[in-house]
N, C-alpha and C. Protein backbone atom coordinates (compact mmCIF):
# COMPACT_ATOMS: atom_id res chain seq x y z
N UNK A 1 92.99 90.15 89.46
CA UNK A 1 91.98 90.59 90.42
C UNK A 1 91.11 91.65 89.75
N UNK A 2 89.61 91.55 90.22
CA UNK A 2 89.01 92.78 89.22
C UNK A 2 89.26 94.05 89.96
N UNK A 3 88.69 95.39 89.40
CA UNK A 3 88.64 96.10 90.12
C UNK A 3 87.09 96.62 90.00
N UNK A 4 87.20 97.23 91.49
CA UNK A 4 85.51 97.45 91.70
C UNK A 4 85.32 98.96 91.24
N UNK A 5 83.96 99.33 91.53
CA UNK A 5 83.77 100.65 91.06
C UNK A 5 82.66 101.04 91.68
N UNK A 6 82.55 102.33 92.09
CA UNK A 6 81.65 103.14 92.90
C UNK A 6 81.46 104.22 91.95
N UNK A 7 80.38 105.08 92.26
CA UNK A 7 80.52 106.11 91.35
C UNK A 7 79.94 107.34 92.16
N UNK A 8 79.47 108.39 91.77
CA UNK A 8 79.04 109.40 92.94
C UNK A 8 78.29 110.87 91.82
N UNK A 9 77.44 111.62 92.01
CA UNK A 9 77.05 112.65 91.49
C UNK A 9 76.81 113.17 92.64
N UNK A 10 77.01 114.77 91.85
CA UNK A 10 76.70 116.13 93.35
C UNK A 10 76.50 116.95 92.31
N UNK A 11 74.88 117.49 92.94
CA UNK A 11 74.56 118.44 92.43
C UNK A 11 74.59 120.10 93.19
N UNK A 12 74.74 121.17 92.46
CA UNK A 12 74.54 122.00 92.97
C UNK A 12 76.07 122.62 93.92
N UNK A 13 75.80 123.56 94.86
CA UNK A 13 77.04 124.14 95.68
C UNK A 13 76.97 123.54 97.00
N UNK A 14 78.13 123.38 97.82
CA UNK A 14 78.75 122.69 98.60
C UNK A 14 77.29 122.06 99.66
N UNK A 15 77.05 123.54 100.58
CA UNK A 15 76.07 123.37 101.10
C UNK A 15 74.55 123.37 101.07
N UNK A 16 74.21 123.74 100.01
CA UNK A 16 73.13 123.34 99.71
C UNK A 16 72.80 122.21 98.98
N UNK A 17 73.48 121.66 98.43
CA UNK A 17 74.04 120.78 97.40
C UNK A 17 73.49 119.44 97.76
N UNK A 18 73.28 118.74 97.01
CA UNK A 18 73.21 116.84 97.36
C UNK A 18 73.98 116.38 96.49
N UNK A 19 74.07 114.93 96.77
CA UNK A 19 74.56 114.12 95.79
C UNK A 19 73.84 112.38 96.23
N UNK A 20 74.32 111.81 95.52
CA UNK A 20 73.61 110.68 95.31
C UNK A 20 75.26 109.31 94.90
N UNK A 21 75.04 108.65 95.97
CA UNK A 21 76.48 107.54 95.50
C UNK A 21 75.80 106.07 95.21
N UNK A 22 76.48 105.46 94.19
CA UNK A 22 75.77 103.81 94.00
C UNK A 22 76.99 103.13 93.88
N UNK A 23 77.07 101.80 94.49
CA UNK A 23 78.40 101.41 94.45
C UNK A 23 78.45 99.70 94.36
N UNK A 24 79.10 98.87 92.88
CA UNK A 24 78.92 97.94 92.30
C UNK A 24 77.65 98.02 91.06
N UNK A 25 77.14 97.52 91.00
CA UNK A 25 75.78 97.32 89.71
C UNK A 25 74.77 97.96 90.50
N UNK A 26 74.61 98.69 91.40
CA UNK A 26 73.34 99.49 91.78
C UNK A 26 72.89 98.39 93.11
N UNK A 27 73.86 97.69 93.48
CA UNK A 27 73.32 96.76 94.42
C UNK A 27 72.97 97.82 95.83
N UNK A 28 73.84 99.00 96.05
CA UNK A 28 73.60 100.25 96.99
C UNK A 28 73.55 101.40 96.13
N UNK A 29 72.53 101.84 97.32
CA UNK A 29 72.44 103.20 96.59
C UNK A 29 71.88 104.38 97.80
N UNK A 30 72.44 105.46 97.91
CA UNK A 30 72.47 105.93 98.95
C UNK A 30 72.39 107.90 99.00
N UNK A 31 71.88 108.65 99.08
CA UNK A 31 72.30 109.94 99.47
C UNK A 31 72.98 110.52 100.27
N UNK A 32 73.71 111.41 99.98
CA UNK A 32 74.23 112.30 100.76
C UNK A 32 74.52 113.55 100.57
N UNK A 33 75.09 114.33 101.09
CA UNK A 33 74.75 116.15 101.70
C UNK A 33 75.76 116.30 102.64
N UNK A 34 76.03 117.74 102.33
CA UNK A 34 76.96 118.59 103.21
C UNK A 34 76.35 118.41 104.86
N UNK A 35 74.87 118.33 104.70
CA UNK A 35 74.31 118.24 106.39
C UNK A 35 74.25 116.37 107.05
N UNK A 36 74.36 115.35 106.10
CA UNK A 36 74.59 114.33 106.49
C UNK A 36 76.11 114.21 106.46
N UNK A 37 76.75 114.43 105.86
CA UNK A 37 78.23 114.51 106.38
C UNK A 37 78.62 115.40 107.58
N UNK A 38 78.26 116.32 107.50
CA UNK A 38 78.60 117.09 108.92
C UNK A 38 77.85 117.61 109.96
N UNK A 39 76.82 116.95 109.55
CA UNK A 39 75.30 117.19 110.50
C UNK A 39 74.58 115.64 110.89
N UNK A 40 73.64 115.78 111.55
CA UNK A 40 72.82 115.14 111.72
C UNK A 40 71.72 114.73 110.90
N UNK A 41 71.49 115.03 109.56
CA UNK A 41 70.40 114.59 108.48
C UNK A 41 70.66 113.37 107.98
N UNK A 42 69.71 113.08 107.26
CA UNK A 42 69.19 111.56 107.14
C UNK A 42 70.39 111.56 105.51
N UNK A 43 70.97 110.00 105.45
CA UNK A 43 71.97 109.89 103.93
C UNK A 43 73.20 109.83 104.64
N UNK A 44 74.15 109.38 103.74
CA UNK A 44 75.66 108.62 103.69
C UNK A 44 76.13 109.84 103.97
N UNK A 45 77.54 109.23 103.88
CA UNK A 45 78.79 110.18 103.40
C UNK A 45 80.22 109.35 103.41
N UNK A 46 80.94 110.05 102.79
CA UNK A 46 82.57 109.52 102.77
C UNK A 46 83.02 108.68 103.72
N UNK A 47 83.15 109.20 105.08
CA UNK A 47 83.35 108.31 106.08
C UNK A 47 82.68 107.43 106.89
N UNK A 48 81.64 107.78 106.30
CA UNK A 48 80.66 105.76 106.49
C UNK A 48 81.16 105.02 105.80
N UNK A 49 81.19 105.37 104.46
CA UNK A 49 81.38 104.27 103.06
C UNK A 49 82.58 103.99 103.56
N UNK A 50 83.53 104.67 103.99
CA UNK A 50 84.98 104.29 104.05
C UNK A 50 84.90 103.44 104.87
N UNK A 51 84.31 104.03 106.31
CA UNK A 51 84.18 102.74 107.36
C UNK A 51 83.59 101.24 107.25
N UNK A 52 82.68 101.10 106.42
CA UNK A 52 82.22 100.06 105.95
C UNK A 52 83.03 99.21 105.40
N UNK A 53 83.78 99.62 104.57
CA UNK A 53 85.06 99.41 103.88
C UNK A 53 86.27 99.01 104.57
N UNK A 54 86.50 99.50 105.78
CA UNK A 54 87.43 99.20 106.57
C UNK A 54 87.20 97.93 107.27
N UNK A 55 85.91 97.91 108.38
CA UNK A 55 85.01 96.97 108.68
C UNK A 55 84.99 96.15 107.81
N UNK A 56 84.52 95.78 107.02
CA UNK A 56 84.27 94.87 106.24
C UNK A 56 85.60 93.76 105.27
N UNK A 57 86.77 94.83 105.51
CA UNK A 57 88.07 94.01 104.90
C UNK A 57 88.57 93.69 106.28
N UNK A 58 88.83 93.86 107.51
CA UNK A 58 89.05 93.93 108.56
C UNK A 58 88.68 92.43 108.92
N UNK A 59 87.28 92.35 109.01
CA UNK A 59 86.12 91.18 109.33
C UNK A 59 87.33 89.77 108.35
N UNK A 60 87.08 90.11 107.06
CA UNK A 60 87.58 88.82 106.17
C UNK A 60 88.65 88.64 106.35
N UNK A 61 89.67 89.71 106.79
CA UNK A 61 91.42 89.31 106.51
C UNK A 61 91.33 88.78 108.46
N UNK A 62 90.44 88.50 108.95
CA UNK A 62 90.91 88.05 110.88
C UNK A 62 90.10 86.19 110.32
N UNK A 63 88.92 86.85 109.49
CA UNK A 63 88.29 85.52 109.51
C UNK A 63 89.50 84.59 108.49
N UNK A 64 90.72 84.95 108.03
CA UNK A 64 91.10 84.44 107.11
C UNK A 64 92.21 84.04 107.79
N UNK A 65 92.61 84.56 108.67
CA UNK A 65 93.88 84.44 109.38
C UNK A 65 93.68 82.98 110.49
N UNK A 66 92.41 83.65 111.20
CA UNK A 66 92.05 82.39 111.77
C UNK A 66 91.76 81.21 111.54
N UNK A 67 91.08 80.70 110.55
CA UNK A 67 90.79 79.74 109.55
C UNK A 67 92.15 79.27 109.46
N UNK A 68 93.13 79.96 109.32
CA UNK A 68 94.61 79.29 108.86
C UNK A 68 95.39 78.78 109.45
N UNK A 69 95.04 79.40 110.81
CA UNK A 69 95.23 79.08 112.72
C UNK A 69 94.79 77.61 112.66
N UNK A 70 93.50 77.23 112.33
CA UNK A 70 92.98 76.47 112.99
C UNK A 70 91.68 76.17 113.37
N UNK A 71 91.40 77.35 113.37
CA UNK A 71 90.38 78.31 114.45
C UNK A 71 88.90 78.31 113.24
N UNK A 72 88.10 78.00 113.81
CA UNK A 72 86.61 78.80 113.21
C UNK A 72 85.78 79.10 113.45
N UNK A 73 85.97 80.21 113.02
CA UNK A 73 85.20 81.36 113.38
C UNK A 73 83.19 81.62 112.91
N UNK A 74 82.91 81.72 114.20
CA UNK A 74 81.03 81.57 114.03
C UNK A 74 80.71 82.79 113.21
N UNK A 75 81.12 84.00 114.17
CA UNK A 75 81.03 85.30 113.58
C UNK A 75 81.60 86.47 113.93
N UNK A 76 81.60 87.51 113.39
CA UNK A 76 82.86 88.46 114.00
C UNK A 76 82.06 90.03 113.20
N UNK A 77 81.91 90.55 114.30
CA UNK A 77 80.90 91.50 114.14
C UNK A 77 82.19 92.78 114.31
N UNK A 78 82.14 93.79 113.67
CA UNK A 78 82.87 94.94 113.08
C UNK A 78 82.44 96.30 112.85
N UNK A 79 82.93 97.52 113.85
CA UNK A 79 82.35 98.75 113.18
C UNK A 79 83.65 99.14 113.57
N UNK A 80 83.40 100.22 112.32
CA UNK A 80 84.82 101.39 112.54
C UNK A 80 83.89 102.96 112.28
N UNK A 81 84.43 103.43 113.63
CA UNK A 81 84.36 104.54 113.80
C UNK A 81 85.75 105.35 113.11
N UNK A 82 84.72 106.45 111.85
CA UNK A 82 85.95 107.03 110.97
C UNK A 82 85.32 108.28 111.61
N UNK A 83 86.36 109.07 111.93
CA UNK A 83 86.87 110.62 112.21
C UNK A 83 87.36 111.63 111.09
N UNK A 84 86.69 112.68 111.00
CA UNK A 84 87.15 113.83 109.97
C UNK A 84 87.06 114.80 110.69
N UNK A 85 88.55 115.46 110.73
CA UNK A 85 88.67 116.98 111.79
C UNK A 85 89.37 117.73 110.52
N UNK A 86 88.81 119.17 111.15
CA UNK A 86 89.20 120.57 110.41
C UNK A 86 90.85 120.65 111.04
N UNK A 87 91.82 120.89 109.56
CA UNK A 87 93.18 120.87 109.92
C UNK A 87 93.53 121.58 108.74
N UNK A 88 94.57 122.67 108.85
CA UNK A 88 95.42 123.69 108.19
C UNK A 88 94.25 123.81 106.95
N UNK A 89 93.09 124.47 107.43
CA UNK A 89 92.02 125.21 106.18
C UNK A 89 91.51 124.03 105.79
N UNK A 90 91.09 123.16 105.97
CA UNK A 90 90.46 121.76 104.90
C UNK A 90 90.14 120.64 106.20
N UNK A 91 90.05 119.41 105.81
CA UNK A 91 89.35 118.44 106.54
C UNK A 91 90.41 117.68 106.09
N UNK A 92 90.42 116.53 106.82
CA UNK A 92 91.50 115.25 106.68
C UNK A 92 91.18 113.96 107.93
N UNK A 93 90.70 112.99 107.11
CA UNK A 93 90.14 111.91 107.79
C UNK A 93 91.62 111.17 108.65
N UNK A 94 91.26 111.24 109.99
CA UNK A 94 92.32 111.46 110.93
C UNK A 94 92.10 110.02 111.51
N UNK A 95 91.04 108.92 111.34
CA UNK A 95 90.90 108.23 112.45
C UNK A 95 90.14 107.09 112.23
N UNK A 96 90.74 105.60 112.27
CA UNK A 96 89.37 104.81 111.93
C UNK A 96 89.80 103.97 113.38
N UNK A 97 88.69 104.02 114.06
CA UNK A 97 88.80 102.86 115.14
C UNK A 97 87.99 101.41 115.40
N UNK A 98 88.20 100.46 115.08
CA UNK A 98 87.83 99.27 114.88
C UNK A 98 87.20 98.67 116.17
N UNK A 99 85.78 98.19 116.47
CA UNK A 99 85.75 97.52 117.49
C UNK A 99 84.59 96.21 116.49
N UNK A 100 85.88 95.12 117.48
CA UNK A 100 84.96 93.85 117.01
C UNK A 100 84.89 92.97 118.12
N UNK A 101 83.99 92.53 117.69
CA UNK A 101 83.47 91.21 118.45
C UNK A 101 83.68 90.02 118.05
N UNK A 102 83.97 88.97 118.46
CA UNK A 102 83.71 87.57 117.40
C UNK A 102 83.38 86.58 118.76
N UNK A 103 82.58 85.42 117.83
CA UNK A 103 82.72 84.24 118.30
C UNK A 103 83.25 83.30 117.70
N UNK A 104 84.09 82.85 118.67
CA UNK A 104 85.38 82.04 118.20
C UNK A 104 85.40 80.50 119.17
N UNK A 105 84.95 79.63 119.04
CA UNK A 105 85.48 78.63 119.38
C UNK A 105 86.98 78.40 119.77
N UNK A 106 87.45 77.62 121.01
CA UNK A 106 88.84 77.11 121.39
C UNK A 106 89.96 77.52 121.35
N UNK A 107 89.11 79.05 121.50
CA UNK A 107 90.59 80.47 121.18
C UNK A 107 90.66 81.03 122.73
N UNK A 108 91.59 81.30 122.87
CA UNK A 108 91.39 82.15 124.62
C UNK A 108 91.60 83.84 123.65
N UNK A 109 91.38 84.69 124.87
CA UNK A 109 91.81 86.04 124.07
C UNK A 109 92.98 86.31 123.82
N UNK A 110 94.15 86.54 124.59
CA UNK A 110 95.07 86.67 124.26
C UNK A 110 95.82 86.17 122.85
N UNK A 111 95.41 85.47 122.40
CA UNK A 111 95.26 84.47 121.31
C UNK A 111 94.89 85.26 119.87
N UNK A 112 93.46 85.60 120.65
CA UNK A 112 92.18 86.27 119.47
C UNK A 112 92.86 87.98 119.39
N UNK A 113 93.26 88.38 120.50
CA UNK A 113 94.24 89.77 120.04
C UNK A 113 94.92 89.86 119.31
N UNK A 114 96.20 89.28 119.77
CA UNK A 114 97.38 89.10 118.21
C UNK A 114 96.91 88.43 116.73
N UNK A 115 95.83 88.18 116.59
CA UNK A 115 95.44 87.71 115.17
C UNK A 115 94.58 89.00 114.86
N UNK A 116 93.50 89.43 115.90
CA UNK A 116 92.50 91.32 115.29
C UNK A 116 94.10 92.00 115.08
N UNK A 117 94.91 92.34 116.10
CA UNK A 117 96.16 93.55 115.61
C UNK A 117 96.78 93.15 114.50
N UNK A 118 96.83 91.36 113.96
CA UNK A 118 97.64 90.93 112.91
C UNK A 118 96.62 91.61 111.81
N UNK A 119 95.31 91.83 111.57
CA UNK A 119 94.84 91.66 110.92
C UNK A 119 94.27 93.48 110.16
N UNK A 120 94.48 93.77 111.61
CA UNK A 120 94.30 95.49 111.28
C UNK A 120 95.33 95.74 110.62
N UNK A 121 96.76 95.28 110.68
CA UNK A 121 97.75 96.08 110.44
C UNK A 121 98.02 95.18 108.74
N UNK A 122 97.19 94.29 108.66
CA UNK A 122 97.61 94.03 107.21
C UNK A 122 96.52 93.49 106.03
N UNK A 123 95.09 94.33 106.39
CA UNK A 123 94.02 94.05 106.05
C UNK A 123 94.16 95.21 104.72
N UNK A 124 94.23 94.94 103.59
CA UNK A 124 94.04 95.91 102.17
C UNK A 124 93.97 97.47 102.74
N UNK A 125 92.46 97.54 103.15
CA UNK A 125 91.51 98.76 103.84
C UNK A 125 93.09 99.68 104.76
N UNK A 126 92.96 99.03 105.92
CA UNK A 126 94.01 99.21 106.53
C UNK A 126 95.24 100.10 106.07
N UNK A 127 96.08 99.67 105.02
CA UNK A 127 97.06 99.68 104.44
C UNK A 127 96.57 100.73 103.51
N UNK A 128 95.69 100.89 102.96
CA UNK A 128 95.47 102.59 102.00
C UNK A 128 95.19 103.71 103.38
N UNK A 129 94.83 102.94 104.43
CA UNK A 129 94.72 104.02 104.93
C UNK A 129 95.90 104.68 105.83
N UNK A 130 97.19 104.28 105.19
CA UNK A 130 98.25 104.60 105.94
C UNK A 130 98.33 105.95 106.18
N UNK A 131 98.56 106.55 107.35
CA UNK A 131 98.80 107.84 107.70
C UNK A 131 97.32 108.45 108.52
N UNK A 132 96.97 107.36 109.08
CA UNK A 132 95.73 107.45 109.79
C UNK A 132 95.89 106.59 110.71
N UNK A 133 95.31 107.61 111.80
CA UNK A 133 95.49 107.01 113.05
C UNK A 133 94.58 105.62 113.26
N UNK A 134 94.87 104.45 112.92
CA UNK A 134 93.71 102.77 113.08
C UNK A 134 93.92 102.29 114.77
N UNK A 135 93.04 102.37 115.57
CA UNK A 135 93.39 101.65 116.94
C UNK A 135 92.33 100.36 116.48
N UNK A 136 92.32 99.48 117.76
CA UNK A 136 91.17 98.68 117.87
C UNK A 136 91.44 98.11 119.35
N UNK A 137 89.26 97.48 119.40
CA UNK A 137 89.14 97.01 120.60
C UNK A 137 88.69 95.94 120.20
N UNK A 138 89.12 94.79 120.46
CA UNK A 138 88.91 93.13 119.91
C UNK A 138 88.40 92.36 121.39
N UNK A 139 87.43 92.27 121.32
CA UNK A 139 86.81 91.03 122.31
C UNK A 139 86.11 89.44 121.93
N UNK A 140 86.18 88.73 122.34
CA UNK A 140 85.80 87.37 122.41
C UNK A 140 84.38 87.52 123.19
N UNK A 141 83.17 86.81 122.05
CA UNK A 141 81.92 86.33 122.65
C UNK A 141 81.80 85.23 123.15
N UNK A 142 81.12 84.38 124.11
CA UNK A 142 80.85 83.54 124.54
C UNK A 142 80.41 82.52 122.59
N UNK A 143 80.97 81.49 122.30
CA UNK A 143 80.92 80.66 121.34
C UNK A 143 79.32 80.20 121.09
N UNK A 144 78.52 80.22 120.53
CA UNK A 144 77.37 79.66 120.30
C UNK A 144 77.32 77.99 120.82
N UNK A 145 78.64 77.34 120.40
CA UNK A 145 78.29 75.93 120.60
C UNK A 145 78.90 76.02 122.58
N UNK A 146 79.09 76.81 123.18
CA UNK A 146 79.53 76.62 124.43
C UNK A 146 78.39 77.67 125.09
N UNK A 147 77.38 78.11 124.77
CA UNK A 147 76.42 78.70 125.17
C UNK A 147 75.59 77.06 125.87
N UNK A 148 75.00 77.89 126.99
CA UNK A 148 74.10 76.99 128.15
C UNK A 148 72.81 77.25 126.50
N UNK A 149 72.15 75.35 126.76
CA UNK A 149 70.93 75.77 125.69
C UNK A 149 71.16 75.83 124.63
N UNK A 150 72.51 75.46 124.15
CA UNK A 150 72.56 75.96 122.64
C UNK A 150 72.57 74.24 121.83
């Protein structure tokens, strides 16, 4: 398996400071700052990229599970809300919460639950992030091919 690579520069002191992250061959490229991480200013930070990251292995290891079910899947839409709280003098990313959506053909939910919880709990992302609190909210869209008009 390869391994990927991100890279990151920061210039300057904490808060006044920027930095600049690119991640693969320059395919992203992104800023960030002490005030986009813990403020409201424009640019990335740690716990986007992470969330993206989570989201995004999350998405493939349900679409992969299902596929194996039976099941196929139209699309399956994914954000994780990542959390960083102040704890014993420092910060410590406490929290990724997963909400997805999918459309799923000939699945009922109950169904489409136990495959999102199968999938949180054994999705790569997931699993580094042991010792973090992962919930999720998994819902079923109306299927494109069972849409009125479609």
């Amino acid at each position: 398996m390869p391994t990927r690579e991100a890279h990151a520069q920061w210039f300057g002191s904490v808060k006044e400071g920027e930095g600049r992250v690119d991640l693969g061959d320059g395919v992203c490229e992104a800023p960030y700052s002490f005030g986009s991480r813990f403020g409201d200013e424009p640019g990335t930070n740690p716990e986007e990229l992470l969330g993206a990251a989570h989201a995004g292995c999350f998405s493939m290891a349900l679409s992969l599970m299902l596929s194996t079910a039976g099941f196929a899947p139209e699309q399956i839409d994914t954000t994780a809300q990542v959390s960083i709280d102040q704890q014993d003098g420092g910060y410590r990313i406490t929290r990724s919460h997963l909400i997805c959506e999918a459309s799923v053909p000939g699945i009922d939910q109950g169904t489409f639950t136990r495959y999102a919880e199968a999938a949180k709990a054994s999705c790569p992302v997931s699993q580094a992030l042991a010792g973090t609190d992962i919930s999720l909210d998994a819902h079923l869209r109306e299927a494109a091919a069972e849409r009125p008009g479609a």
